[in-house]
N, C-alpha and C. Protein backbone atom coordinates (compact mmCIF):
# COMPACT_ATOMS: atom_id res chain seq x y z
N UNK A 1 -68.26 -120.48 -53.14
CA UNK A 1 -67.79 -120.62 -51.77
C UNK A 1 -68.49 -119.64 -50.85
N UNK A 2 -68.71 -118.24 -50.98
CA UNK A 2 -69.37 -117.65 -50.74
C UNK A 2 -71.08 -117.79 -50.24
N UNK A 3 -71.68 -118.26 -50.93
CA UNK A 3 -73.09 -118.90 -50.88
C UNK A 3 -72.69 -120.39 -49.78
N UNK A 4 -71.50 -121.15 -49.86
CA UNK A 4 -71.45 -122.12 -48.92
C UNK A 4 -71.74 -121.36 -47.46
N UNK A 5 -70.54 -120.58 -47.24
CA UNK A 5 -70.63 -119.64 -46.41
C UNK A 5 -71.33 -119.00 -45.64
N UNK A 6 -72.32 -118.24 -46.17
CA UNK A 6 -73.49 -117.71 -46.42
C UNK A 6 -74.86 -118.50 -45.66
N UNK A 7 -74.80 -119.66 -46.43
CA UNK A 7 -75.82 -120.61 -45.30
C UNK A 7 -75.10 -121.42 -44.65
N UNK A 8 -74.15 -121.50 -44.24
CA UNK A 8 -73.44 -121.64 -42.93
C UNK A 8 -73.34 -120.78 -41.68
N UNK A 9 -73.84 -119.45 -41.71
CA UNK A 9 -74.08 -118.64 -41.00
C UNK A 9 -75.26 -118.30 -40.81
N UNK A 10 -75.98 -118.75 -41.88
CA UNK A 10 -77.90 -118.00 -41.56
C UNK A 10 -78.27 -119.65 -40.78
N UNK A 11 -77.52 -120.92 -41.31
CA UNK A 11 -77.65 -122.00 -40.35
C UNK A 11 -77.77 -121.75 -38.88
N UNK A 12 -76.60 -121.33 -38.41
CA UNK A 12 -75.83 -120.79 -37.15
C UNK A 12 -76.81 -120.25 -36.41
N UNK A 13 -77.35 -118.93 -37.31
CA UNK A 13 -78.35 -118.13 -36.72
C UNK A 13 -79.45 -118.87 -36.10
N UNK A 14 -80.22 -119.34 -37.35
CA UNK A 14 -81.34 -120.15 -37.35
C UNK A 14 -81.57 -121.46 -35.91
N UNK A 15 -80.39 -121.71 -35.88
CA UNK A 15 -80.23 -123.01 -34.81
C UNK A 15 -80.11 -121.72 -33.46
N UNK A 16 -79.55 -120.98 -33.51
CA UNK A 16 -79.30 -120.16 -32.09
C UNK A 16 -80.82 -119.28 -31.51
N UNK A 17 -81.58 -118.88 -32.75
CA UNK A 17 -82.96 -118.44 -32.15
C UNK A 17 -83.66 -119.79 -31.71
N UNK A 18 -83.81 -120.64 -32.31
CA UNK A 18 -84.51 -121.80 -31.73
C UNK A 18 -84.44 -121.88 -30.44
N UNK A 19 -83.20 -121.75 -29.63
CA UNK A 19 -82.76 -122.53 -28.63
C UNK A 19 -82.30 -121.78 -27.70
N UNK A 20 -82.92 -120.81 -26.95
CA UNK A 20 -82.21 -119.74 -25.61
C UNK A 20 -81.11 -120.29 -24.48
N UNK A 21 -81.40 -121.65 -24.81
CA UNK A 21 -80.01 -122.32 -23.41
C UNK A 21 -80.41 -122.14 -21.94
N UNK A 22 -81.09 -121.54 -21.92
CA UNK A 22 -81.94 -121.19 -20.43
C UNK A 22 -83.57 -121.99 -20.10
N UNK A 23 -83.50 -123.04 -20.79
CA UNK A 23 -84.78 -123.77 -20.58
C UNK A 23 -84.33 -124.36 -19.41
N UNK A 24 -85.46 -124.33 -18.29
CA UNK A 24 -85.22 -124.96 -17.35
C UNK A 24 -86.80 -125.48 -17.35
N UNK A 25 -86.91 -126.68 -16.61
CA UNK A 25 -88.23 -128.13 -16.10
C UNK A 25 -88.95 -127.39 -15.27
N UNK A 26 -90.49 -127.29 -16.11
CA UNK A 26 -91.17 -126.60 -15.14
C UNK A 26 -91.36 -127.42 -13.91
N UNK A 27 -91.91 -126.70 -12.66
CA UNK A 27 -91.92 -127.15 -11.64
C UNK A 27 -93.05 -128.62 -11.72
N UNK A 28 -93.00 -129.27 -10.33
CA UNK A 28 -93.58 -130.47 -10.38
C UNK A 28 -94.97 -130.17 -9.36
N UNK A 29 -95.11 -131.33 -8.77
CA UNK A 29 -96.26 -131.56 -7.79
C UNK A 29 -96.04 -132.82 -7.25
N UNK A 30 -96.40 -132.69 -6.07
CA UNK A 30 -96.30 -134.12 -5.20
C UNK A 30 -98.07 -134.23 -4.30
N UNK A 31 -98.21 -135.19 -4.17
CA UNK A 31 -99.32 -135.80 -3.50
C UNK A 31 -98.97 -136.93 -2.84
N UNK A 32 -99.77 -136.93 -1.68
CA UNK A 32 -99.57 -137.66 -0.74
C UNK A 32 -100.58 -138.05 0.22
N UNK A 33 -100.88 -139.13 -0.12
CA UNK A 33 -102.47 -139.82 0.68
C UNK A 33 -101.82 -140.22 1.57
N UNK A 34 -102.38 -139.78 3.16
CA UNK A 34 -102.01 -140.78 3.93
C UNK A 34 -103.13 -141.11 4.45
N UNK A 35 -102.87 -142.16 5.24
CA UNK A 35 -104.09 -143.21 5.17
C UNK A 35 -103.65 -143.58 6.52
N UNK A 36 -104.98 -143.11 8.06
CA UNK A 36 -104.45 -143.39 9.63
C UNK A 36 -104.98 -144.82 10.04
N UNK A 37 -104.20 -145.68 9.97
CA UNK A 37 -104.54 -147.43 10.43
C UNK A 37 -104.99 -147.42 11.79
N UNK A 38 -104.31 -146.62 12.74
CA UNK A 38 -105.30 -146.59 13.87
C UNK A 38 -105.78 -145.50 14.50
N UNK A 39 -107.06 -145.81 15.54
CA UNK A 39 -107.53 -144.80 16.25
C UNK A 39 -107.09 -143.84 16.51
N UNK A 40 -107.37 -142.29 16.92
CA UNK A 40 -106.31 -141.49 16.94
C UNK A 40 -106.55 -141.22 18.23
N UNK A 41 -105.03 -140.92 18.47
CA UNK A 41 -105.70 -140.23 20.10
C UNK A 41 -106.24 -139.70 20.56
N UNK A 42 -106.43 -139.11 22.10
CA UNK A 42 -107.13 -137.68 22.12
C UNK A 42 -106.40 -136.55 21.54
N UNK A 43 -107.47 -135.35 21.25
CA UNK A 43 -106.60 -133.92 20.46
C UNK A 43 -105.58 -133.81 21.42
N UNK A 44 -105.75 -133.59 22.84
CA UNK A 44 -104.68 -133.03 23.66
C UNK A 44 -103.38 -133.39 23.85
N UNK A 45 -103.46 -134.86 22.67
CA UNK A 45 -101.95 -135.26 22.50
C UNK A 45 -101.27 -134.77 21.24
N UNK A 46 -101.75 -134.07 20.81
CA UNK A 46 -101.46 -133.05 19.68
C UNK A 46 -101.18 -131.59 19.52
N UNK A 47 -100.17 -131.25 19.43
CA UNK A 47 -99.85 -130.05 19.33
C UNK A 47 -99.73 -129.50 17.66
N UNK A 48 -99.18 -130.35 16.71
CA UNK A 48 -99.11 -129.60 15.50
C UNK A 48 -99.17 -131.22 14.68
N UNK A 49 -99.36 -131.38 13.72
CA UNK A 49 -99.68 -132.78 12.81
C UNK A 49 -99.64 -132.06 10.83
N UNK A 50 -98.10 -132.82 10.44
CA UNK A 50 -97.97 -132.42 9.20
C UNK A 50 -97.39 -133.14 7.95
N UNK A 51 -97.57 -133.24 6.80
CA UNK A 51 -96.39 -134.14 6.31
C UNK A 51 -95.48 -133.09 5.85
N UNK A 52 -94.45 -133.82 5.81
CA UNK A 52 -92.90 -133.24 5.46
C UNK A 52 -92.33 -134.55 4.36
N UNK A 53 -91.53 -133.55 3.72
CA UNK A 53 -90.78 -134.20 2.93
C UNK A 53 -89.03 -133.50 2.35
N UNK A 54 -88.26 -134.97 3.21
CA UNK A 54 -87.06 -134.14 2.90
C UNK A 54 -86.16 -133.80 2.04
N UNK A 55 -85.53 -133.25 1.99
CA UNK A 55 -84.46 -132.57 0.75
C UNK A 55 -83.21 -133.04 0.88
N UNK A 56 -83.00 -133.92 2.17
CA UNK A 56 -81.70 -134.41 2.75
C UNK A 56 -82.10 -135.68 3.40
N UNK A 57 -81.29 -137.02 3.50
CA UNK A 57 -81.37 -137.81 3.75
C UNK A 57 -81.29 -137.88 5.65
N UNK A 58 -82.71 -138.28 6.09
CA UNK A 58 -82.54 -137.93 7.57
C UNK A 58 -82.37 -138.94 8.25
N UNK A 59 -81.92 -138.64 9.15
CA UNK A 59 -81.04 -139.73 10.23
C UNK A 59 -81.65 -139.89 11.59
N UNK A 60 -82.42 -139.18 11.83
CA UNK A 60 -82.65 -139.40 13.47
C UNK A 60 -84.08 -138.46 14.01
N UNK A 61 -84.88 -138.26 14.56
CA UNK A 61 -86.32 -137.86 14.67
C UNK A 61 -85.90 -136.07 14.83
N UNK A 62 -84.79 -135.96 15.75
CA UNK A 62 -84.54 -134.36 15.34
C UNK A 62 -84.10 -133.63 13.84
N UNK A 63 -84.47 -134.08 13.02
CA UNK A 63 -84.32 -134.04 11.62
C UNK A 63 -85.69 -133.44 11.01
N UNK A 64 -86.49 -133.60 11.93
CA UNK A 64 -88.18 -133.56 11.89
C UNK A 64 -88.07 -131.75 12.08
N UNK A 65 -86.71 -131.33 12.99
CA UNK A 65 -86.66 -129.48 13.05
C UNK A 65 -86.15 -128.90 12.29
N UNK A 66 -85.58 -129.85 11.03
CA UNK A 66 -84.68 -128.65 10.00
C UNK A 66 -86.05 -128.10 8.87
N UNK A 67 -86.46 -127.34 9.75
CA UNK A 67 -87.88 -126.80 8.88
C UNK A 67 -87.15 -125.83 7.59
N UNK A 68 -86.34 -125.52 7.50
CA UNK A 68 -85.72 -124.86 5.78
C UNK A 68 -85.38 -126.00 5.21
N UNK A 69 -85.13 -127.20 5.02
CA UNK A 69 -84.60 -127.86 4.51
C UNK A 69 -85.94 -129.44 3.92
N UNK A 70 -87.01 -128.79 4.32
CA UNK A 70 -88.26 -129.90 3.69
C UNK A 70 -89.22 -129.28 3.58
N UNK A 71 -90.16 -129.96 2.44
CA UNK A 71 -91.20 -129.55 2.08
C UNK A 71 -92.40 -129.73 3.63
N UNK A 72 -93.06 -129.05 4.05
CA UNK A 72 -93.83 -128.78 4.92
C UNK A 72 -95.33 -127.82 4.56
N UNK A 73 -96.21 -129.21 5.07
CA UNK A 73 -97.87 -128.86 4.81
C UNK A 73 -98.49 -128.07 5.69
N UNK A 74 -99.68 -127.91 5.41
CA UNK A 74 -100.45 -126.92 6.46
C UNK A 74 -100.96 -128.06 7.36
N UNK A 75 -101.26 -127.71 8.97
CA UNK A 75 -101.53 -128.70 9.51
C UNK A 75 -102.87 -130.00 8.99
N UNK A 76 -102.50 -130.67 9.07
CA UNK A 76 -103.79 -132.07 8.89
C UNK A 76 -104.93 -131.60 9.87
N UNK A 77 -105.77 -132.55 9.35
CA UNK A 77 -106.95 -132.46 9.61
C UNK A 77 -106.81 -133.55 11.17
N UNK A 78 -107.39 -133.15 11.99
CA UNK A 78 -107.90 -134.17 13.23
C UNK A 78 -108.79 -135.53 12.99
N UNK A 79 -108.37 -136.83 13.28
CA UNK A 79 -109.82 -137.55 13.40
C UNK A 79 -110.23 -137.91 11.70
N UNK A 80 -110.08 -138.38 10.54
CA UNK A 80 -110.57 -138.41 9.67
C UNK A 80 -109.34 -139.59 9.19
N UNK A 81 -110.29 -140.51 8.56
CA UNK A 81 -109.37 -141.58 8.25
C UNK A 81 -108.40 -141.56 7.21
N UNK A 82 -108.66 -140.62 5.73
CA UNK A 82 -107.23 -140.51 5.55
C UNK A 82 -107.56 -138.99 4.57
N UNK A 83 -106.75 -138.73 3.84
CA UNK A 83 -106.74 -137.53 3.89
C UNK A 83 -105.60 -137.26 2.67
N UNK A 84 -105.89 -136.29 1.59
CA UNK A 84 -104.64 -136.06 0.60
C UNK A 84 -104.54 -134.93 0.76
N UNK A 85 -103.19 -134.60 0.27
CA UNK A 85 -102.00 -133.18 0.45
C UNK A 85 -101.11 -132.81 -0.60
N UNK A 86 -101.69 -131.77 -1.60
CA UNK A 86 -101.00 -131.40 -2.85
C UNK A 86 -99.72 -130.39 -2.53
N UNK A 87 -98.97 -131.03 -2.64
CA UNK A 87 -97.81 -129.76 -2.60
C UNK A 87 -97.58 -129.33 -4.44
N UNK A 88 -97.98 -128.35 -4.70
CA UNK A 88 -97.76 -127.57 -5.62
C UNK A 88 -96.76 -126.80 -6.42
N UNK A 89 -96.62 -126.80 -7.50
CA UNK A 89 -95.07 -125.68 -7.57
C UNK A 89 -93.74 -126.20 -6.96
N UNK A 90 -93.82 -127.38 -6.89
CA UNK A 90 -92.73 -127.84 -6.13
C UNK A 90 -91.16 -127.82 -7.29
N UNK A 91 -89.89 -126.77 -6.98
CA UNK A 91 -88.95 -127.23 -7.27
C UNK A 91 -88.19 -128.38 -7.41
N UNK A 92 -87.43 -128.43 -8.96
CA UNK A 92 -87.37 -129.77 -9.30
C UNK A 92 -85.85 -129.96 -8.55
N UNK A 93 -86.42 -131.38 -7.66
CA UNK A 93 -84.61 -131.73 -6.82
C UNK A 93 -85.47 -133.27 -6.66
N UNK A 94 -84.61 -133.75 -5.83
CA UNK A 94 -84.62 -135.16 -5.22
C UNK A 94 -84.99 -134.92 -4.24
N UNK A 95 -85.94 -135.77 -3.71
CA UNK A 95 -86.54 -136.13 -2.11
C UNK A 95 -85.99 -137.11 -1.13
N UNK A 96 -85.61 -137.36 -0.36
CA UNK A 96 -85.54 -138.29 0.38
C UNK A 96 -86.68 -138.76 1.19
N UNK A 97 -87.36 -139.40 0.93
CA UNK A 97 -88.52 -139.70 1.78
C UNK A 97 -89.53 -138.69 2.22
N UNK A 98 -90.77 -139.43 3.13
CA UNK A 98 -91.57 -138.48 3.49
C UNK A 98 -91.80 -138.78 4.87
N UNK A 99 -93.07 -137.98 5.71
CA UNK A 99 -93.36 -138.40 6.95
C UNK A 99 -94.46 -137.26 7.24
N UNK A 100 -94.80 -138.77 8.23
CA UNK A 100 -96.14 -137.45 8.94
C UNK A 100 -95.13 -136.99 10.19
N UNK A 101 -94.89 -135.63 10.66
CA UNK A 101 -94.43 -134.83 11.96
C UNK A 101 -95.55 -134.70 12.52
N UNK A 102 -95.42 -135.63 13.70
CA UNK A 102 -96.65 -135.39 14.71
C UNK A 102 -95.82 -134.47 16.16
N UNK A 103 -95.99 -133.30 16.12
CA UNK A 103 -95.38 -132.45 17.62
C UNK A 103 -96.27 -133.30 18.48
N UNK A 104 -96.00 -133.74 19.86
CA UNK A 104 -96.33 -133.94 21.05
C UNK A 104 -96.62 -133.29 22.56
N UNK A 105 -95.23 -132.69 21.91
CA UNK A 105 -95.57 -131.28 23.21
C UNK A 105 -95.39 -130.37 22.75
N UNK A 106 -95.17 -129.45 23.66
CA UNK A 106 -95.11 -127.30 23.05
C UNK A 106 -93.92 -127.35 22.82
N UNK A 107 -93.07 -128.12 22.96
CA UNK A 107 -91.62 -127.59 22.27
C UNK A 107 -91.54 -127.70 20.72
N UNK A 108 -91.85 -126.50 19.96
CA UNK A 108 -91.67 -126.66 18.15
C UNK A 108 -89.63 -127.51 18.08
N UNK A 109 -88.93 -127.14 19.17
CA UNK A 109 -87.49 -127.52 18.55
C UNK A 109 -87.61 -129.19 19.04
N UNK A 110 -87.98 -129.57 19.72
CA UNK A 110 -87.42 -131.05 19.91
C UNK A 110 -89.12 -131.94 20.29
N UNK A 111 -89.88 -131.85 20.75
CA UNK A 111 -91.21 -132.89 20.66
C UNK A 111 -91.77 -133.17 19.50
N UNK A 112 -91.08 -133.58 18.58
CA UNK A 112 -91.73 -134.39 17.51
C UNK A 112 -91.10 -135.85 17.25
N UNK A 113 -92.27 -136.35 16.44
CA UNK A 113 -91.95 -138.07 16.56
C UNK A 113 -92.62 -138.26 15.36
N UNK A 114 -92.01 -139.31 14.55
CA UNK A 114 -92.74 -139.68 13.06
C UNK A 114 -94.15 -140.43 13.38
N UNK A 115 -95.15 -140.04 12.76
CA UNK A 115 -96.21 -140.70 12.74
C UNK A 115 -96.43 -141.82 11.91
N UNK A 116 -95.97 -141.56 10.98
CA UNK A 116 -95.89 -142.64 9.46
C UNK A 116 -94.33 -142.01 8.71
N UNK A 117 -94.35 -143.11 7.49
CA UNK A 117 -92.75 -142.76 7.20
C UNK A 117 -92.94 -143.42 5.54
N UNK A 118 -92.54 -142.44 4.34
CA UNK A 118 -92.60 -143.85 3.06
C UNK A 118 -90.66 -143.26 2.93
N UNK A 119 -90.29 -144.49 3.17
CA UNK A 119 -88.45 -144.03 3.16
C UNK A 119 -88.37 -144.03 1.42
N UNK A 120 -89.36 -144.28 0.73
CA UNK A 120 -88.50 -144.07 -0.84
C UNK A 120 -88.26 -142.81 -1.20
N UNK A 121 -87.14 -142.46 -1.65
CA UNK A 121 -86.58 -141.64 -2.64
C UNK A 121 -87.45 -141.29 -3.95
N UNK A 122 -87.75 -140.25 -4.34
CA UNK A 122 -88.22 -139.28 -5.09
C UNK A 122 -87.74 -138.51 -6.41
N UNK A 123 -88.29 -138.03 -7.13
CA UNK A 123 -87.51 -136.48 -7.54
C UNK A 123 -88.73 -136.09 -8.78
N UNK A 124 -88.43 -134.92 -8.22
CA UNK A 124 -89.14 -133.97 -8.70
C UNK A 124 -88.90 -133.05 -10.22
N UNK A 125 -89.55 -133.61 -11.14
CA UNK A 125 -88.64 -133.11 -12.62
C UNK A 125 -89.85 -132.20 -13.44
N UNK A 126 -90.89 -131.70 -13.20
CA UNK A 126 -91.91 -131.10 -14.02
C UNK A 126 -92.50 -132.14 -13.73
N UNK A 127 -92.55 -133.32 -13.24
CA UNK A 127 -94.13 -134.10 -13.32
C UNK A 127 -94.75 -133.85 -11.86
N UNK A 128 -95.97 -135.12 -11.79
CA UNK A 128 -96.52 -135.03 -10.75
C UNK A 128 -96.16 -136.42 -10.26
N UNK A 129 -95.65 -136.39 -9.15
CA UNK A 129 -95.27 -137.51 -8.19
C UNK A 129 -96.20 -137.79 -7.23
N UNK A 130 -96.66 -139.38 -6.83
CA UNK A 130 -97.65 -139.62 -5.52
C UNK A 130 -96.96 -140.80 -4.94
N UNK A 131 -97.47 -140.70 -3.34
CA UNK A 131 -96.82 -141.42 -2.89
C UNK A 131 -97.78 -141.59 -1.54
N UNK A 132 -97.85 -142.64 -0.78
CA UNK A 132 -98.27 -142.72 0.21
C UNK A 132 -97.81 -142.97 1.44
N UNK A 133 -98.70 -142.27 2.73
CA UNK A 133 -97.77 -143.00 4.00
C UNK A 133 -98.80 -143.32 5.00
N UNK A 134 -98.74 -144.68 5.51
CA UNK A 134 -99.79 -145.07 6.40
C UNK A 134 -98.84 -144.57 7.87
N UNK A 135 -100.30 -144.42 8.56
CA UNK A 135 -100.28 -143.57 10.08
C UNK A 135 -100.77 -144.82 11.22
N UNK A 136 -99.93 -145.31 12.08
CA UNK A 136 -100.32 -146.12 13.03
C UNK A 136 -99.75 -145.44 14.30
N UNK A 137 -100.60 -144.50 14.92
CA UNK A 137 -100.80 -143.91 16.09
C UNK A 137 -100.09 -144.85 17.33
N UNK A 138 -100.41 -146.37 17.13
CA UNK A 138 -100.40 -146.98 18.64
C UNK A 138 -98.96 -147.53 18.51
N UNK A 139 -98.13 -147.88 16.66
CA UNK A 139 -97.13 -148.50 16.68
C UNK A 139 -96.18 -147.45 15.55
N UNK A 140 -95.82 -145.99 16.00
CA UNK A 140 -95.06 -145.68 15.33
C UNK A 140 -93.75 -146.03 14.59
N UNK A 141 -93.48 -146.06 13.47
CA UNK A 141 -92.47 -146.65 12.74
C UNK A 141 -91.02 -146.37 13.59
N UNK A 142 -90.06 -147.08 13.25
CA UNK A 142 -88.64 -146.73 13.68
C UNK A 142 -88.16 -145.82 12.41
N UNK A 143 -87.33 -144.74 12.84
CA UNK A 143 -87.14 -143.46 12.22
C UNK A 143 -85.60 -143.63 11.84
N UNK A 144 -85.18 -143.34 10.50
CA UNK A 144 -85.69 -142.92 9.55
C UNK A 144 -86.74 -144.00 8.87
């Protein structure tokens, strides 16, 4: 009984070093080609040009200012027909969609307007996720 015992506890052991309980999903990556269908305007209708991607399901174009609450790129490139954007290291959660934030005027809190939009849902688990969003300058999408 003893010897039952015995490797019933070096079992125990054996299964508990294996396994720290604190494994967590390494981080992911997202990419995102977007691709501009039309001409672009002049620069001077541009103040800032980015994709975002949210963490919360957005409802309305001022959603484009909860800058803590989405993934946010370094500005895009001007003028170039399309263009990819690695977000890196990305914590593993769910996305709600993406978008290009095109600012319009100098106000960072309220002049922005979606440039492009991919409304699918996401999530981010240790892999690499891609996704695309086409840019039509002359017929911006209805938001969300």
């Amino acid at each position: 009984m003893k010897k039952i015992y015995l490797l019933f506890l070096v079992s125990i052991f054996i299964i508990s070093c294996n396994s720290t309980g604190n494994e967590v999903d390494p981080e992911g990556t997202l990419i995102v080609n977007v691709i501009y269908d039309s001409e672009w305007p002049p620069q001077d209708q541009f103040e800032d040009l980015r994709v975002v991607a949210f963490k919360f399901e957005p409802v309305t174009e001022e959603d484009l200012t909860r800058i803590g609450e989405m993934l946010i790129s370094a500005e895009l490139e001007y003028g170039v027909s399309q263009q990819t954007v690695r977000f890196e290291e990305v914590p593993n959660q769910k996305f709600y969609g993406a978008a290009i934030a095109w600012q319009f005027g100098p106000n960072v809190f309220a002049d922005w307007r979606a440039g492009g939009i991919n409304n699918n849902d996401f999530e981010i688990k240790g892999n690499e996720v891609q996704i695309t969003i086409r840019v039509d300058f002359d017929n911006p999408p209805p938001f969300p």
